[in-house]
N, C-alpha and C. Protein backbone atom coordinates (compact mmCIF):
# COMPACT_ATOMS: atom_id res chain seq x y z
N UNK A 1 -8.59 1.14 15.59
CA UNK A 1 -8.38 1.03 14.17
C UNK A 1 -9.74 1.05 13.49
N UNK A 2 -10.00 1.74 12.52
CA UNK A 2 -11.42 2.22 11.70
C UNK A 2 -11.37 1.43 10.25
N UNK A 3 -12.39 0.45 10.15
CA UNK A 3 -11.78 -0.29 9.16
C UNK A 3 -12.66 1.07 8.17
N UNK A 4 -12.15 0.31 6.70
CA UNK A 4 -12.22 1.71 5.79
C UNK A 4 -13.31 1.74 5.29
N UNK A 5 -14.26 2.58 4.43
CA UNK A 5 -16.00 1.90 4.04
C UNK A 5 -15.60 1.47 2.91
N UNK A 6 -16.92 1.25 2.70
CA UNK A 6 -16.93 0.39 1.41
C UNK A 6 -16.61 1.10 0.18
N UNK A 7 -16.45 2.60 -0.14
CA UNK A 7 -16.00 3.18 -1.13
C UNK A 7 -14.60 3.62 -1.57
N UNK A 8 -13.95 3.62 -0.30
CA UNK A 8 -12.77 3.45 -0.30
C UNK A 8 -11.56 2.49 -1.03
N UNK A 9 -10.79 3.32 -1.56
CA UNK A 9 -9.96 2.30 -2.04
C UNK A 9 -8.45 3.05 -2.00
N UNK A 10 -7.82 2.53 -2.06
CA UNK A 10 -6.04 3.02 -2.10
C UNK A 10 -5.72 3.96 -3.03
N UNK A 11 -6.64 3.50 -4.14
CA UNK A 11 -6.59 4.90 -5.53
C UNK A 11 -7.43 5.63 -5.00
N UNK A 12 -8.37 5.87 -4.18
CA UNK A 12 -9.13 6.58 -4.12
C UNK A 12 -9.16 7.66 -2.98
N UNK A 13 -7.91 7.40 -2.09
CA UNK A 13 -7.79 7.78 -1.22
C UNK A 13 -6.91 9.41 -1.33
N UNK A 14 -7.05 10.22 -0.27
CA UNK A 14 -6.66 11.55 -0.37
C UNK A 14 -5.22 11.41 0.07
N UNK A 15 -4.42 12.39 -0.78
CA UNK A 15 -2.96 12.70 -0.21
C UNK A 15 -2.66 12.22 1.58
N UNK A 16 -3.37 13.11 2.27
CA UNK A 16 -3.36 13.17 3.35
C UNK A 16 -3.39 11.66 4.12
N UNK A 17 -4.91 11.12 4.02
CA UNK A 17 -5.10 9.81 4.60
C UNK A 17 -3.48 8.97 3.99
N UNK A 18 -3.51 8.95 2.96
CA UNK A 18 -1.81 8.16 2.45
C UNK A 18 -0.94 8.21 3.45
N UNK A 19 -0.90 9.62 3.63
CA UNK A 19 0.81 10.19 4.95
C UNK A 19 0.50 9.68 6.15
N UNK A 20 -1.06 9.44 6.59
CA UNK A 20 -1.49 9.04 7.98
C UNK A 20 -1.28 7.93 7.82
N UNK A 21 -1.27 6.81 6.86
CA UNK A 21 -1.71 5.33 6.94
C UNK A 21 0.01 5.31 6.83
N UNK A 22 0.92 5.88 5.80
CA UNK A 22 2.11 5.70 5.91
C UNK A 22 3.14 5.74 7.56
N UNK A 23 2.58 7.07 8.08
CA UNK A 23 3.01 7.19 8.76
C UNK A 23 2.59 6.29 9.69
N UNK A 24 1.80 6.12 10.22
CA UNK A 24 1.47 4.48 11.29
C UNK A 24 2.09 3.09 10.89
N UNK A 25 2.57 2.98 9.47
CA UNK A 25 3.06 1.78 9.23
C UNK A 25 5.05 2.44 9.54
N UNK A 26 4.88 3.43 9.25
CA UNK A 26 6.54 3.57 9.71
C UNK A 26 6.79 3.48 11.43
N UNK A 27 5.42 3.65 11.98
CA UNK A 27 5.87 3.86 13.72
C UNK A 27 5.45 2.39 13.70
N UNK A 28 4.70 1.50 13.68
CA UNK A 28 5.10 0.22 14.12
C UNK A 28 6.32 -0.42 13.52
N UNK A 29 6.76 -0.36 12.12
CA UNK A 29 8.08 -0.89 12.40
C UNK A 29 8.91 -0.11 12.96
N UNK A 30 8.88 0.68 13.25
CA UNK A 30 10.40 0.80 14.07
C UNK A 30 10.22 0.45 15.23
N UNK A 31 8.81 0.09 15.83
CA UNK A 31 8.92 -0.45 16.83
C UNK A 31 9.08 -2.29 17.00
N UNK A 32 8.95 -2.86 16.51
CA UNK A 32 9.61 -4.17 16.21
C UNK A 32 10.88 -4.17 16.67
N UNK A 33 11.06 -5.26 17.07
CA UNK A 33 12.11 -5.54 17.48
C UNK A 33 13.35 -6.15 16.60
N UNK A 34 14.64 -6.14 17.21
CA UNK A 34 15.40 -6.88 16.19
C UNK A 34 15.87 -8.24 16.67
N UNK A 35 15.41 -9.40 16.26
CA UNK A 35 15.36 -10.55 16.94
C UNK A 35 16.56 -10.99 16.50
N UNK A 36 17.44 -12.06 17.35
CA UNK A 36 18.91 -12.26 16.28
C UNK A 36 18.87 -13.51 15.82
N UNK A 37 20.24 -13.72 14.29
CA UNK A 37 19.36 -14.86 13.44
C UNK A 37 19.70 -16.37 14.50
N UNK A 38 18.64 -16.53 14.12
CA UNK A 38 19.02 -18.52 14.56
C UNK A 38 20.29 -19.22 13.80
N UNK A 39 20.92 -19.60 14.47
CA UNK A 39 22.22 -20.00 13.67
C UNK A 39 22.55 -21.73 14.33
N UNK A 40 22.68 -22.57 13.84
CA UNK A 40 23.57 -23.99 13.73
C UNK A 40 23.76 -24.19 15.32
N UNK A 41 23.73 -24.81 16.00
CA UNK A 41 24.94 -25.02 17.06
C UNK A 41 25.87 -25.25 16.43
N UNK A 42 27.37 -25.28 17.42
CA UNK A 42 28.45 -24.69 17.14
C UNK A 42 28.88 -26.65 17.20
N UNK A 43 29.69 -27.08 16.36
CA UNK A 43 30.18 -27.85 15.63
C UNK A 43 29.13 -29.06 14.83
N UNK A 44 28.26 -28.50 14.84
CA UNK A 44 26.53 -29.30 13.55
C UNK A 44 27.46 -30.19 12.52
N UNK A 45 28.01 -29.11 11.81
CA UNK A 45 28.12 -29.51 10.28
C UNK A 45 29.27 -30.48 10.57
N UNK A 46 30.35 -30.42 11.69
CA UNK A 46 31.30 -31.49 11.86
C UNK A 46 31.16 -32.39 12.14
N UNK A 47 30.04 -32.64 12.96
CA UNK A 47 29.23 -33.79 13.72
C UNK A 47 28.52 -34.41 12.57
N UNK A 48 27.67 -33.83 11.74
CA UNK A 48 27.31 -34.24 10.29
C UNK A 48 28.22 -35.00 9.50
N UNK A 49 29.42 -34.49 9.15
CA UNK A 49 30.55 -35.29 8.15
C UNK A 49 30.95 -35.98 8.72
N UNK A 50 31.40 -36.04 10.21
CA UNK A 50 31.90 -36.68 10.77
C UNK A 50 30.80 -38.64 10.92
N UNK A 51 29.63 -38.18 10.99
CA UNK A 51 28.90 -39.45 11.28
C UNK A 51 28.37 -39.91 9.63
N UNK A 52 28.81 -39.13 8.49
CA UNK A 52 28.68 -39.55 7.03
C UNK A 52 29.99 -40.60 6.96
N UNK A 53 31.12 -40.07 7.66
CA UNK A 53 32.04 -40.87 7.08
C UNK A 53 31.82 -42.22 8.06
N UNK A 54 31.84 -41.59 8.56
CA UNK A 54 32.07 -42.90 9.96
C UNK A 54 31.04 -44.37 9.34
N UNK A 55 29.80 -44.03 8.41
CA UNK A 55 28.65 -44.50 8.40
C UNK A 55 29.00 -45.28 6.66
N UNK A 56 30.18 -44.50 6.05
CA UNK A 56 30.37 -44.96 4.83
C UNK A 56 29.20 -44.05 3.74
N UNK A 57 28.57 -43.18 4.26
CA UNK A 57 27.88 -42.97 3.69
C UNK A 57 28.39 -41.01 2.59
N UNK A 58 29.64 -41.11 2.68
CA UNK A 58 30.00 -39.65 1.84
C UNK A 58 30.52 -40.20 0.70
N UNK A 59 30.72 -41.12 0.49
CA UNK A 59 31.40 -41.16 -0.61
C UNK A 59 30.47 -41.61 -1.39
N UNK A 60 29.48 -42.25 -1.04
CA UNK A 60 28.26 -42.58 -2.13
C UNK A 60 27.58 -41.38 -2.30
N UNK A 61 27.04 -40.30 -1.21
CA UNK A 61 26.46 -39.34 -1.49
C UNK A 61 27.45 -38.56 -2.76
N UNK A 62 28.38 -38.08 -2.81
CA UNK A 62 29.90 -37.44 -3.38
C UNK A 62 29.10 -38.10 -5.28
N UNK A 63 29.13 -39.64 -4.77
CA UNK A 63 29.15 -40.01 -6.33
C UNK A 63 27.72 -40.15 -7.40
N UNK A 64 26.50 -39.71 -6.12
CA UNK A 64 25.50 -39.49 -6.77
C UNK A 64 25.80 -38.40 -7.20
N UNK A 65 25.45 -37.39 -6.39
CA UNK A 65 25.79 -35.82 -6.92
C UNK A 65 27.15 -35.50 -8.24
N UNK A 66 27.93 -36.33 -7.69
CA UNK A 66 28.87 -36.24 -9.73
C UNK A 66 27.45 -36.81 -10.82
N UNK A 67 27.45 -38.01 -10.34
CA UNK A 67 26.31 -38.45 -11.58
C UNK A 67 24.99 -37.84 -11.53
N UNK A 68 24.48 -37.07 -10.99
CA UNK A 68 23.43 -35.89 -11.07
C UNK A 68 23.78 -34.89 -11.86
N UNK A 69 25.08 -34.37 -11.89
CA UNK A 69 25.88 -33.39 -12.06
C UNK A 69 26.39 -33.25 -13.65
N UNK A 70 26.90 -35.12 -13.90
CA UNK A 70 27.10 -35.01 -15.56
C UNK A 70 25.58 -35.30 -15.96
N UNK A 71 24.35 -35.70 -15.65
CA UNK A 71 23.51 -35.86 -16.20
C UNK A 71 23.02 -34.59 -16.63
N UNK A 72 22.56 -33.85 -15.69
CA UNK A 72 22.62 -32.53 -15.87
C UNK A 72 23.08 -31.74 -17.10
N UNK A 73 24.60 -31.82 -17.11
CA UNK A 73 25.32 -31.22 -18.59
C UNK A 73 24.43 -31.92 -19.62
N UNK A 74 24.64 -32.98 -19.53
CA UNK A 74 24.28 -34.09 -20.88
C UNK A 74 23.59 -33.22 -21.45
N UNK A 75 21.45 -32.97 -20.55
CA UNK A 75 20.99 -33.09 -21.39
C UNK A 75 20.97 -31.25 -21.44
N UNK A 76 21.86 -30.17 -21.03
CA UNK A 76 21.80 -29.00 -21.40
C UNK A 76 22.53 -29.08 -22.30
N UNK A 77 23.81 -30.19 -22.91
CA UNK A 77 24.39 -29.95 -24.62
C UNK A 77 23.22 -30.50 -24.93
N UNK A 78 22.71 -31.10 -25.30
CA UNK A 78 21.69 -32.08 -25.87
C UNK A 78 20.77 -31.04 -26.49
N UNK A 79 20.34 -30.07 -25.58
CA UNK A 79 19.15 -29.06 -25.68
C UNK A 79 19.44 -28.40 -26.72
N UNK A 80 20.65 -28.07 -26.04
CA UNK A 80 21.15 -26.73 -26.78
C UNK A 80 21.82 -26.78 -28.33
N UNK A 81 22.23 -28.12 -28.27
CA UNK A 81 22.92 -28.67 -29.53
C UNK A 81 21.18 -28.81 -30.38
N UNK A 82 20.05 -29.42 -29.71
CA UNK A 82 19.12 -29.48 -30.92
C UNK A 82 18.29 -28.40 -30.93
N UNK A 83 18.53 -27.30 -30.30
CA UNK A 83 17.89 -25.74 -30.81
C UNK A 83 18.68 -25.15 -31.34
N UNK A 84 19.92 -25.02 -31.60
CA UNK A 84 21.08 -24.90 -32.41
C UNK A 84 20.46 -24.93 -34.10
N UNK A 85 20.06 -26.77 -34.37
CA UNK A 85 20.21 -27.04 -35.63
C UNK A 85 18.69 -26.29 -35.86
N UNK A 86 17.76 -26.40 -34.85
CA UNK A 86 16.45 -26.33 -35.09
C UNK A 86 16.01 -24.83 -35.80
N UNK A 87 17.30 -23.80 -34.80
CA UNK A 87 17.22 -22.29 -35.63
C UNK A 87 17.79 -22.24 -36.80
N UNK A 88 18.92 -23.02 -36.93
CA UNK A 88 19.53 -22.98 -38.04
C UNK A 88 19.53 -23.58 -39.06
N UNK A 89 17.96 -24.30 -38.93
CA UNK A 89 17.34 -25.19 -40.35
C UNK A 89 17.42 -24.68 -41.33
N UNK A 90 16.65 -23.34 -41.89
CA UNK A 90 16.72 -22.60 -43.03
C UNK A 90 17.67 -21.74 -43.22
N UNK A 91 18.75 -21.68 -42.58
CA UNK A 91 19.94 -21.27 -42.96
C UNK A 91 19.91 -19.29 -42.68
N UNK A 92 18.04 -18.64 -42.97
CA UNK A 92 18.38 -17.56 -42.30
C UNK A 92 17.85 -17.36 -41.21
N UNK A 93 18.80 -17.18 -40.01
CA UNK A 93 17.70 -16.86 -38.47
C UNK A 93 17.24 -16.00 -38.33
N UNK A 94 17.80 -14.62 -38.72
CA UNK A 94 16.48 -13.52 -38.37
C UNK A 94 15.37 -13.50 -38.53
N UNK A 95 15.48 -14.08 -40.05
CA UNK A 95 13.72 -14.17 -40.71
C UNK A 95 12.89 -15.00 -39.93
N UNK A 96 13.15 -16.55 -39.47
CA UNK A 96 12.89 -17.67 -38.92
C UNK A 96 12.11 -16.86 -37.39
N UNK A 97 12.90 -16.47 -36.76
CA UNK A 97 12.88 -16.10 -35.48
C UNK A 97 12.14 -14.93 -35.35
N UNK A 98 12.08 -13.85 -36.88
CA UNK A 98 11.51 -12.67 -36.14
C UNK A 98 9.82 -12.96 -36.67
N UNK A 99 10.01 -14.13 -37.62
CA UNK A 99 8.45 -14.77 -38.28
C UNK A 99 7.42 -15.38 -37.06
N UNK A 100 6.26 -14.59 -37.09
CA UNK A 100 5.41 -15.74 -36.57
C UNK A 100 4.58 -17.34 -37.18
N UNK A 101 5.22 -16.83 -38.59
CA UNK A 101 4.59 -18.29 -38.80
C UNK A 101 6.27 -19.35 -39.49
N UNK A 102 7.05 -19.06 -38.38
CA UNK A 102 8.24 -19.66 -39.06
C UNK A 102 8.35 -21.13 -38.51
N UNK A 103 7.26 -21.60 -37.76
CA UNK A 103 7.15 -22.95 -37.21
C UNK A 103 6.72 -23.89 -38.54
N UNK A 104 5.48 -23.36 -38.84
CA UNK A 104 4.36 -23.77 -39.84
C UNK A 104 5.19 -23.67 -41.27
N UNK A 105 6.19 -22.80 -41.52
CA UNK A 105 6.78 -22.51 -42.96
C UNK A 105 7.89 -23.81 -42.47
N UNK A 106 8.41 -23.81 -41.52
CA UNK A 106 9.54 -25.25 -41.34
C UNK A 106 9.02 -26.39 -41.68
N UNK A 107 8.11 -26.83 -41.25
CA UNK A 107 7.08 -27.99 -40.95
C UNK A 107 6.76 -28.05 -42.48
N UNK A 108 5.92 -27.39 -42.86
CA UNK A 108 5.92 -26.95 -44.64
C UNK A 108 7.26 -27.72 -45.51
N UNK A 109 8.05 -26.89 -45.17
CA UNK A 109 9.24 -27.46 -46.22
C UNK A 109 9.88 -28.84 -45.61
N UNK A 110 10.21 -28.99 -44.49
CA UNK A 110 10.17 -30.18 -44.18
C UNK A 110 9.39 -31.46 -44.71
N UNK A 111 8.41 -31.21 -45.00
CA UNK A 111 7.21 -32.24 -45.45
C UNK A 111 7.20 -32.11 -47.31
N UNK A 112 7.70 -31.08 -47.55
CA UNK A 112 7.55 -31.07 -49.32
C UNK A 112 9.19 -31.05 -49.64
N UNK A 113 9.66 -30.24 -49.10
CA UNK A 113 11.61 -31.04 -49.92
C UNK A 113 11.75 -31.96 -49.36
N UNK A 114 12.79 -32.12 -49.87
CA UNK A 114 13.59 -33.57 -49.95
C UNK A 114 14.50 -34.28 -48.53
């Protein structure tokens, strides 16, 4: 293998050298092998639930993950409910939204009306 000089670069390189460097990267992969996937032993996940329950411990896991789960929602209405009012302060959104200074014009009237 010839490492490349120092003027060399990938843009700089000729049609040809491309098809040679391509072509050597297509003959080592196909020579790779196909390794097969690693998979679980065969009853893991039963042996798993099986020693959650046994242990008392699924039904607490079960009720974190609900309460992870509504917390979660909460604060995506929450968000979404206060970018809601936040676009829809001045009543027009295109202008607001397609403005770059529609932060600074909010903030503005916010501070001088009422």
């Amino acid at each position: 293998m010839n490492p490349p000089s120092d003027n060399s670069s990938p843009a700089r390189t000729s049609g040809a050298a491309r098809d040679v460097d391509l072509d050597r990267l297509l003959r080592s992969a196909a020579q790779a092998k196909d390794e097969p996937l690693v998979e679980m032993p065969f009853g893991f996940d039963t042996r798993v639930v099986a020693l959650s329950r046994r242990n008392g411990n699924g039904a607490v896991f079960g009720a974190v993950l609900r309460r992870v789960a509504f917390a979660a929602a909460a604060v995506i209405i929450f968000a979404s409910a206060g970018a809601y009012l936040e676009f829809n302060r001045n009543g027009d959104a295109i202008a607001a939204s397609g403005n770059e200074f529609a932060i600074a014009d909010s903030v503005i009237q916010d501070e001088v009306g009422p």
